[in-house]
N, C-alpha and C. Protein backbone atom coordinates (compact mmCIF):
# COMPACT_ATOMS: atom_id res chain seq x y z
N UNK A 1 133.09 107.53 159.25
CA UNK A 1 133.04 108.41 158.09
C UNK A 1 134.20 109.40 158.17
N UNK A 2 135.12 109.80 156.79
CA UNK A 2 135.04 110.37 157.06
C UNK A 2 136.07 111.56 155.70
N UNK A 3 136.94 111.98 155.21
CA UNK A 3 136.72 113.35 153.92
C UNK A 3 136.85 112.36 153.45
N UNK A 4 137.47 111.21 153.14
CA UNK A 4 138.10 110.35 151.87
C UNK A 4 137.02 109.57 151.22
N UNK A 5 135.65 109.29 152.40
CA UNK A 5 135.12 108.63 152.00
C UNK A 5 133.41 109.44 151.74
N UNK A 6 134.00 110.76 151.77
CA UNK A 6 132.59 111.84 150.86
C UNK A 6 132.49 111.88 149.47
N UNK A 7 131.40 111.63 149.18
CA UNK A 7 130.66 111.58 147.95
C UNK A 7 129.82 111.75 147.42
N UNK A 8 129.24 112.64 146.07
CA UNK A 8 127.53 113.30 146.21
C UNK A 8 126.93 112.36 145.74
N UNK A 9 126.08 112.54 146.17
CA UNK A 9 124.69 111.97 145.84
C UNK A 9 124.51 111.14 144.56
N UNK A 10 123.39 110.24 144.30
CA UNK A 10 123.12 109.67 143.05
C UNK A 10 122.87 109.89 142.11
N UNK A 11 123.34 110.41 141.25
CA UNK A 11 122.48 111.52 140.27
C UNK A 11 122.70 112.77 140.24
N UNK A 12 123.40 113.09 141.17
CA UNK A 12 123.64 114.79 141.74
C UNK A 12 124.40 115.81 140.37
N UNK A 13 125.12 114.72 139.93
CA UNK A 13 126.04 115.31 139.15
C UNK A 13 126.42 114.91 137.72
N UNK A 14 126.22 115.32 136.96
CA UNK A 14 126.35 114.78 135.39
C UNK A 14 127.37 115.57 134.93
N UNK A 15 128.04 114.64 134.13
CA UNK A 15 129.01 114.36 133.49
C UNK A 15 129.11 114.15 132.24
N UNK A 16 129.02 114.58 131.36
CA UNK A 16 128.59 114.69 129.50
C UNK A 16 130.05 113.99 129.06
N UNK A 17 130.34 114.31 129.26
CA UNK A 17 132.27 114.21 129.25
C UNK A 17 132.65 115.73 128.42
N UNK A 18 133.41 115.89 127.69
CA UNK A 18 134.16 116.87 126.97
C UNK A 18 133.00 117.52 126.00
N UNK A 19 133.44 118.48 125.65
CA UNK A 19 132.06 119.64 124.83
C UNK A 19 133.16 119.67 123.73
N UNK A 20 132.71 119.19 122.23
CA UNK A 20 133.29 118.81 121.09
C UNK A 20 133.56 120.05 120.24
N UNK A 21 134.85 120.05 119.28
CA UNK A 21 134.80 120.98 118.32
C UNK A 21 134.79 122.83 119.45
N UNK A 22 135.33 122.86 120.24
CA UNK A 22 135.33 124.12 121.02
C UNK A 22 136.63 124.47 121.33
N UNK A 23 137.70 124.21 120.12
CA UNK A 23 139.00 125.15 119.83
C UNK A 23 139.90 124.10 120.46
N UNK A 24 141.03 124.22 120.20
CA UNK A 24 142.85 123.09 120.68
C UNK A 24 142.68 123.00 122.16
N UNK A 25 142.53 124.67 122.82
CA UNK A 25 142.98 124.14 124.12
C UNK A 25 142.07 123.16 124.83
N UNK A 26 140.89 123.07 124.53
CA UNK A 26 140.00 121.96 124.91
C UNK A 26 140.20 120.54 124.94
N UNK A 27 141.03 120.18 124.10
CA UNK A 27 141.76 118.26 123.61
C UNK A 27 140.53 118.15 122.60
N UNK A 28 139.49 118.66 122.38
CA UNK A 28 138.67 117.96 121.29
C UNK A 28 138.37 119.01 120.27
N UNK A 29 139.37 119.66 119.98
CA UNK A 29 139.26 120.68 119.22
C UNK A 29 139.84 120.42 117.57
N UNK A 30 139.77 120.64 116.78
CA UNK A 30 140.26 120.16 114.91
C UNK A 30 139.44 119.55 114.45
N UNK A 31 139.46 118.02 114.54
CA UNK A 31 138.35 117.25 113.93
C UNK A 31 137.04 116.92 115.14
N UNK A 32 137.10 117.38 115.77
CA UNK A 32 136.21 117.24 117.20
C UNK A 32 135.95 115.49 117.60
N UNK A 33 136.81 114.88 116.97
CA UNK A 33 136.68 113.31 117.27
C UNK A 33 135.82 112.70 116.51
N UNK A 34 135.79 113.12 115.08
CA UNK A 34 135.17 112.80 114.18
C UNK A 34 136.45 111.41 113.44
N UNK A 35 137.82 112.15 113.58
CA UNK A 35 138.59 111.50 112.63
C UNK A 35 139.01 112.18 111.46
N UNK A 36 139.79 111.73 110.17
CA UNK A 36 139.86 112.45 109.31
C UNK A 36 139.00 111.73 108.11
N UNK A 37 138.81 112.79 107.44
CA UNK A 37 137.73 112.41 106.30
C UNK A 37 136.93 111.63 106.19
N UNK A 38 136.18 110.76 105.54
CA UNK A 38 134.69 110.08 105.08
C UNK A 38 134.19 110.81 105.07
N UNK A 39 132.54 110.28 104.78
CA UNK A 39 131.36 110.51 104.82
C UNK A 39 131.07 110.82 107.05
N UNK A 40 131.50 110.00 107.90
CA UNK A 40 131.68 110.23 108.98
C UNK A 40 131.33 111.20 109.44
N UNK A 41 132.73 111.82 108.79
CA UNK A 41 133.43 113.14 109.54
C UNK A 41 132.81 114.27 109.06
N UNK A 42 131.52 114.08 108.16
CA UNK A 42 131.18 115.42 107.42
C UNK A 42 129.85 116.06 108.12
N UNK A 43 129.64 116.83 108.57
CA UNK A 43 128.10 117.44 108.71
C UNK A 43 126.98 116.94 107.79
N UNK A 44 125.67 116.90 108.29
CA UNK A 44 124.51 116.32 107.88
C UNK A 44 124.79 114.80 107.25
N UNK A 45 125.86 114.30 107.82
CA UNK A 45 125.78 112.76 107.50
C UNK A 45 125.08 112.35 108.23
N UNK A 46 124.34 111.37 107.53
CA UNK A 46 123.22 110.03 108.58
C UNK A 46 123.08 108.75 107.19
N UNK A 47 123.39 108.00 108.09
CA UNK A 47 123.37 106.35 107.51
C UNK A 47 121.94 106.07 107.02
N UNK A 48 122.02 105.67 105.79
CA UNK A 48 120.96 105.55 104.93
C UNK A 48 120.31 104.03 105.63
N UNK A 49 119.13 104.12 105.09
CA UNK A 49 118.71 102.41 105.96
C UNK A 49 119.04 101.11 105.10
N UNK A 50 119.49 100.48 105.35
CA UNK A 50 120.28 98.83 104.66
C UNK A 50 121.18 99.61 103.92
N UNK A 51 121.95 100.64 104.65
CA UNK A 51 123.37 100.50 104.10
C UNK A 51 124.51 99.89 104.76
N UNK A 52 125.27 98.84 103.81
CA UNK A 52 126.03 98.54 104.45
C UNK A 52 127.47 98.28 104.31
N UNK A 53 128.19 99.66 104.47
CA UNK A 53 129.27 100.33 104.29
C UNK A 53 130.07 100.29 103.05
N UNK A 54 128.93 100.28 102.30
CA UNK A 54 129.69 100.30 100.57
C UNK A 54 129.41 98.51 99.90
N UNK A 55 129.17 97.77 101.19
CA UNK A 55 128.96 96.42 100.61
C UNK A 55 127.34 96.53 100.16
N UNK A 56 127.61 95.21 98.98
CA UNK A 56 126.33 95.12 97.96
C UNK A 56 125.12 95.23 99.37
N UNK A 57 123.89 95.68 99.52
CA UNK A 57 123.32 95.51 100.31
C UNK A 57 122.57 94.20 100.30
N UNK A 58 122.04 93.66 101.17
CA UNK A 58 120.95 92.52 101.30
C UNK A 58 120.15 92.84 100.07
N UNK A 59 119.12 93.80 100.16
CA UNK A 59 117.95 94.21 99.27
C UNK A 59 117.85 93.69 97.84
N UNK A 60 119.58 93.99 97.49
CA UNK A 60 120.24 94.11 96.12
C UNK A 60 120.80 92.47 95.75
N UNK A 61 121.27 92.02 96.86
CA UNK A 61 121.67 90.86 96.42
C UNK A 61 120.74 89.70 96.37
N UNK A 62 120.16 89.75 96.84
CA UNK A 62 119.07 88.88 97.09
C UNK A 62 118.39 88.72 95.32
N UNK A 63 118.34 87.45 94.92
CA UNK A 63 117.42 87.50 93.24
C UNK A 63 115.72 87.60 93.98
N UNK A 64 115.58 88.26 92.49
CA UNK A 64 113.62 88.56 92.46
C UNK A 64 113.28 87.61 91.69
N UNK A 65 112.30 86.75 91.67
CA UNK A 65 111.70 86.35 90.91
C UNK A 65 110.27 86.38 90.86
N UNK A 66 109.55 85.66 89.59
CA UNK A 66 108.14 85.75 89.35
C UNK A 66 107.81 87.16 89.51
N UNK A 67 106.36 86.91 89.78
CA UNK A 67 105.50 88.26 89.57
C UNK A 67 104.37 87.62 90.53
N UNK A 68 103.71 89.27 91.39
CA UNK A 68 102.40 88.40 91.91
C UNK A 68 101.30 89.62 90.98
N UNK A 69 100.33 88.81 90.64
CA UNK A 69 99.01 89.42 89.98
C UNK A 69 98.38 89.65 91.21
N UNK A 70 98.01 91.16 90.91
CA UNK A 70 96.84 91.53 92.29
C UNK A 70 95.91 91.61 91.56
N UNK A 71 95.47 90.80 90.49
CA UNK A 71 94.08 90.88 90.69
C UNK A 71 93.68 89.38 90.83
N UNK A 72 94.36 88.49 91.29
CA UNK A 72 94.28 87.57 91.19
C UNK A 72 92.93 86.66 92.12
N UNK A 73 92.52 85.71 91.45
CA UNK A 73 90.99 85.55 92.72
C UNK A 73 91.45 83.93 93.48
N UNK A 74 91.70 83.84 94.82
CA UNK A 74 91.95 82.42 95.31
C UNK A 74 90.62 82.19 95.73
N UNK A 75 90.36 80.79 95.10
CA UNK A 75 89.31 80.28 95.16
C UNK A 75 89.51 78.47 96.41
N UNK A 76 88.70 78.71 97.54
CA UNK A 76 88.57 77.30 98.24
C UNK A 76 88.14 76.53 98.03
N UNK A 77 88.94 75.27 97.51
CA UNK A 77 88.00 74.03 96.81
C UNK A 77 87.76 73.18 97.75
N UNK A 78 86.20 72.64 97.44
CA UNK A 78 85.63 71.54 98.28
C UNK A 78 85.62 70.47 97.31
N UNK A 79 85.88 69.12 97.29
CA UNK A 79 85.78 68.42 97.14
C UNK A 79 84.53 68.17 97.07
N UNK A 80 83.95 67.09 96.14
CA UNK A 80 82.67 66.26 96.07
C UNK A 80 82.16 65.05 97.34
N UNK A 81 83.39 64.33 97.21
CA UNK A 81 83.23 63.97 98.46
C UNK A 81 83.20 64.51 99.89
N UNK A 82 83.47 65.41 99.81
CA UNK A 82 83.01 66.40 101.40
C UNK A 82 81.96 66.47 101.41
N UNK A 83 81.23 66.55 100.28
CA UNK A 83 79.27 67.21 100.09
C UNK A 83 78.95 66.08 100.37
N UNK A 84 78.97 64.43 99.67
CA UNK A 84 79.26 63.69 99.96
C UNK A 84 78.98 63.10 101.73
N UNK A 85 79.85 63.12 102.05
CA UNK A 85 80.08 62.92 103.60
C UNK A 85 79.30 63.64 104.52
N UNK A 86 78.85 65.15 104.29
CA UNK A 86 77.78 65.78 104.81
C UNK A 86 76.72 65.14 104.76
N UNK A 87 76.49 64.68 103.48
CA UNK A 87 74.65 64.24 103.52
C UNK A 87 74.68 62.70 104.05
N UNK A 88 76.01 61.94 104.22
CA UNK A 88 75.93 60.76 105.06
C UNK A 88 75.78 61.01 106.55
N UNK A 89 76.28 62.20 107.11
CA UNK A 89 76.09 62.48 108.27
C UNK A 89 75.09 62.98 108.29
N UNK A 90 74.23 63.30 107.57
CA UNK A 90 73.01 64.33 107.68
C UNK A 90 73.03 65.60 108.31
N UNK A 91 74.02 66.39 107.75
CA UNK A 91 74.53 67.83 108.03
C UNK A 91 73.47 68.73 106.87
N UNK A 92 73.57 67.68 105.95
CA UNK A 92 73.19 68.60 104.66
C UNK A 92 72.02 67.36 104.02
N UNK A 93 70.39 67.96 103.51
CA UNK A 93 69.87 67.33 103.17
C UNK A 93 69.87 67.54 101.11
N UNK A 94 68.86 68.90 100.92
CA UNK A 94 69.20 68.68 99.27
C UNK A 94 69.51 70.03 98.76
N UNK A 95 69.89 71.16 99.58
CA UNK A 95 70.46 72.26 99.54
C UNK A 95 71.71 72.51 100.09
N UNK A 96 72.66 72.93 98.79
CA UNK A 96 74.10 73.46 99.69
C UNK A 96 74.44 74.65 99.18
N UNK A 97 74.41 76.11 100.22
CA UNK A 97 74.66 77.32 100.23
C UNK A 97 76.09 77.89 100.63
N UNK A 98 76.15 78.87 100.49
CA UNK A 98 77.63 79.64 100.72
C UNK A 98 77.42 79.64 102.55
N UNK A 99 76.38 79.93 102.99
CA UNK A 99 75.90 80.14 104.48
C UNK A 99 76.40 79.05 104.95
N UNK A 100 75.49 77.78 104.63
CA UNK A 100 75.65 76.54 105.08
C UNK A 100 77.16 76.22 105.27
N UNK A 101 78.08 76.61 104.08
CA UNK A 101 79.54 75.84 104.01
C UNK A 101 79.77 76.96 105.07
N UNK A 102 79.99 78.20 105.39
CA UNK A 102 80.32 78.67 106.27
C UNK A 102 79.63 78.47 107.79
N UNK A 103 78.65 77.83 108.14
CA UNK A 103 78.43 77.29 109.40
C UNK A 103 79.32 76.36 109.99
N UNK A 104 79.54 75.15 108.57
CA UNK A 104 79.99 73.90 109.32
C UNK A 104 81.74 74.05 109.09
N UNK A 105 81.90 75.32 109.05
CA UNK A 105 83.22 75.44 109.11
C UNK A 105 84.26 75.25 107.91
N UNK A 106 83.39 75.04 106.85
CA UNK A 106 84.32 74.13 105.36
C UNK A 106 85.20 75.68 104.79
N UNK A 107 84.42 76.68 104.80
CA UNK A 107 85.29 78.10 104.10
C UNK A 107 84.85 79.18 104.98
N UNK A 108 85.71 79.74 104.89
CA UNK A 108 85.72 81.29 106.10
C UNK A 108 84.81 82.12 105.30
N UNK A 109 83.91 83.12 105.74
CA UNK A 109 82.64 83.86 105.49
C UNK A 109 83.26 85.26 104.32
N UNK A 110 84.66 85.33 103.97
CA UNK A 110 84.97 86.28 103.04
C UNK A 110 85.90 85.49 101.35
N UNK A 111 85.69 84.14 101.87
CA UNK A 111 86.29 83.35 100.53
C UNK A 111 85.52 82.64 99.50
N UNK A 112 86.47 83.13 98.63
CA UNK A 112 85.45 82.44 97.02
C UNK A 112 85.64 81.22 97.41
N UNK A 113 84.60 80.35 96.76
CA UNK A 113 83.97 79.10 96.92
C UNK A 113 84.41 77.84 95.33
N UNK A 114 84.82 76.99 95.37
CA UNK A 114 84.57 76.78 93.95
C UNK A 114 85.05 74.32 94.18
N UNK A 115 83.91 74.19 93.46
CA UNK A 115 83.70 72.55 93.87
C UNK A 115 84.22 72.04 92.78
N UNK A 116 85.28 71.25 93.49
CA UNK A 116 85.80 70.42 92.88
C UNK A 116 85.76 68.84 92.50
N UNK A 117 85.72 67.81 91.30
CA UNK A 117 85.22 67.01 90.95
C UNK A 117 86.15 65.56 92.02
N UNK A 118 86.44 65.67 92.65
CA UNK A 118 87.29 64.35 93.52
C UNK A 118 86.30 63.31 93.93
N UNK A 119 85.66 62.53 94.03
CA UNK A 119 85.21 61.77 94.57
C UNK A 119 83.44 61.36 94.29
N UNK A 120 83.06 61.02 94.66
CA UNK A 120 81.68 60.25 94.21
C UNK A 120 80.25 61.11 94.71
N UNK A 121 79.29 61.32 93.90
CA UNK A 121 78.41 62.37 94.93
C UNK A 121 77.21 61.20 94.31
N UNK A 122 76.27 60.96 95.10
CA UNK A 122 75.07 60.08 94.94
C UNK A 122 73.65 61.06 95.50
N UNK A 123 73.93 61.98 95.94
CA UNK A 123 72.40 62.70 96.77
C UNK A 123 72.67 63.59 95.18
N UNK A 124 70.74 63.56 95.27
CA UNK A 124 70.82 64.94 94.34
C UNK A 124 70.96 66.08 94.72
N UNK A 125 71.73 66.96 94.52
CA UNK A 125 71.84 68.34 95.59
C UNK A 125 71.81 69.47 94.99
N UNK A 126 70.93 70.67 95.54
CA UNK A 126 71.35 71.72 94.36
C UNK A 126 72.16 72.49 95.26
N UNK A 127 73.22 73.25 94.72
CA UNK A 127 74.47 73.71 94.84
C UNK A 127 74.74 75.02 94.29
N UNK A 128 75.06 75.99 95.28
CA UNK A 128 75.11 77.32 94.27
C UNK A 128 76.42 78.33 95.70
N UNK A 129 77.08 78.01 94.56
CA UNK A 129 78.39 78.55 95.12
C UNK A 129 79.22 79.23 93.78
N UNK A 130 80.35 79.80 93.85
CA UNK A 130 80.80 80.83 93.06
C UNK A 130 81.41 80.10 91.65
N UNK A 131 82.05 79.13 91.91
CA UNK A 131 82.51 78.00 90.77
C UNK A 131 82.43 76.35 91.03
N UNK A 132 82.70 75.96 89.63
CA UNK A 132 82.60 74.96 89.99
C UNK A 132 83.70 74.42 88.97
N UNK A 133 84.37 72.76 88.52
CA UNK A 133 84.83 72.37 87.71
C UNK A 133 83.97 71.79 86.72
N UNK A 134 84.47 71.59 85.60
CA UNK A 134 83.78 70.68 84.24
C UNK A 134 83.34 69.34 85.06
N UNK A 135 84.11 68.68 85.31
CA UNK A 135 84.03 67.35 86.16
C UNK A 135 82.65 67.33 86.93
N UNK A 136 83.17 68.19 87.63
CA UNK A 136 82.14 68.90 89.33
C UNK A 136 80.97 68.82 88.83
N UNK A 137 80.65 69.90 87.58
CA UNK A 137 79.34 69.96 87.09
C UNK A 137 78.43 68.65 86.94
N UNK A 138 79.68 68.26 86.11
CA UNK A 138 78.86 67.07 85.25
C UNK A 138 78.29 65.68 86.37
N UNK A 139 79.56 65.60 87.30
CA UNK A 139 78.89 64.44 88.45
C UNK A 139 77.18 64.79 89.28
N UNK A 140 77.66 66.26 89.67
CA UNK A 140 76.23 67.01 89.99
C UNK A 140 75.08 66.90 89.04
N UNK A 141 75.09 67.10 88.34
CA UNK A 141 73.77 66.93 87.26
C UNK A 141 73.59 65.42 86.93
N UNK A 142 74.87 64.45 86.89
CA UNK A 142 74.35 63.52 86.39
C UNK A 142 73.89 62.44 87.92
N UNK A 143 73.80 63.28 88.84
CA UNK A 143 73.37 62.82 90.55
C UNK A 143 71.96 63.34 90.30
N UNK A 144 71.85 64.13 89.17
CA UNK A 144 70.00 64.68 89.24
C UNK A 144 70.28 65.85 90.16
N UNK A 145 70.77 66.64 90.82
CA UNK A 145 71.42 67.61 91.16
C UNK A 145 71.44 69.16 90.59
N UNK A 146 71.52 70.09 90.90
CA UNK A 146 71.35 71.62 89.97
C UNK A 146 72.87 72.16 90.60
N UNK A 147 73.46 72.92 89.86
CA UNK A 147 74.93 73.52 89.89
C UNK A 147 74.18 75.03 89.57
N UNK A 148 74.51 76.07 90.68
CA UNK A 148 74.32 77.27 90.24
C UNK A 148 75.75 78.30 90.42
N UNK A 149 75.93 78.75 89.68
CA UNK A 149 77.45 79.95 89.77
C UNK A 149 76.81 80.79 90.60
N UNK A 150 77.13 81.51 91.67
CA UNK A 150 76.91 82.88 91.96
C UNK A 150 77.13 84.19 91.18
């Protein structure tokens, strides 16, 4: 060891570098290393968010289209033949509820319900869920069947 190779500690000593705008004889004294003019160089400047330096922003360029309706109601359609296929498996005998479709997994326990006419229904079933189709109805009733709206 020995002077050439003394040195403080880790951390011992901080170093900011130069203290800005504190007169000529300092080297960072006039524009304090701002530069000359812009928006930059001015007090209480701060960069707006998605600005981007005078170019069109994303936000802006980007086209809008359509419209969304919030009051809009999405409704989960079951098929006829799903009801169908239940009572071949004997899941479902001559009642089908909002409960029931949410046991066997067909619609999640906070979604409108609404049966759709696809396929062949032969059990008579009564049915009472939130909608139904013209079709839907008519295969159901003419299965001897009851269709109820909620």
């Amino acid at each position: 060891m020995g002077l050439h190779s003394l040195q403080p500690a880790e951390g011992s000593i901080n170093r900011d570098g130069k203290r800005l705008g504190r007169g000529q004889g300092s080297g960072k004294g006039g524009t304090a290393a701002r530069g000359h003019k812009g928006a930059k160089s001015r007090s209480g400047y701060s960069k707006k968010i998605g600005f981007e330096g005078g170019q069109m922003p994303l936000q802006r360029r980007v086209p809008k289209f359509g419209f969304t309706n919030i009051n809009r109601k999405n409704y989960q359609g079951i098929n006829l033949e799903k009801l169908q296929e239940l009572v071949d498996n004997k899941v479902i005998s001559n009642e089908v509820s909002l409960d029931l479709l949410i046991e066997n997994g067909l619609v999640g326990k906070n979604e409108l319900v609404k049966i759709l006419g696809n396929g062949e229904l032969k059990a008579p079933l009564k049915i009472s869920v939130h909608k139904f189709t013209a079709t839907a109805k008519a295969a159901i009733e003419a299965a001897g069947g009851e269709a109820i709206s909620l």
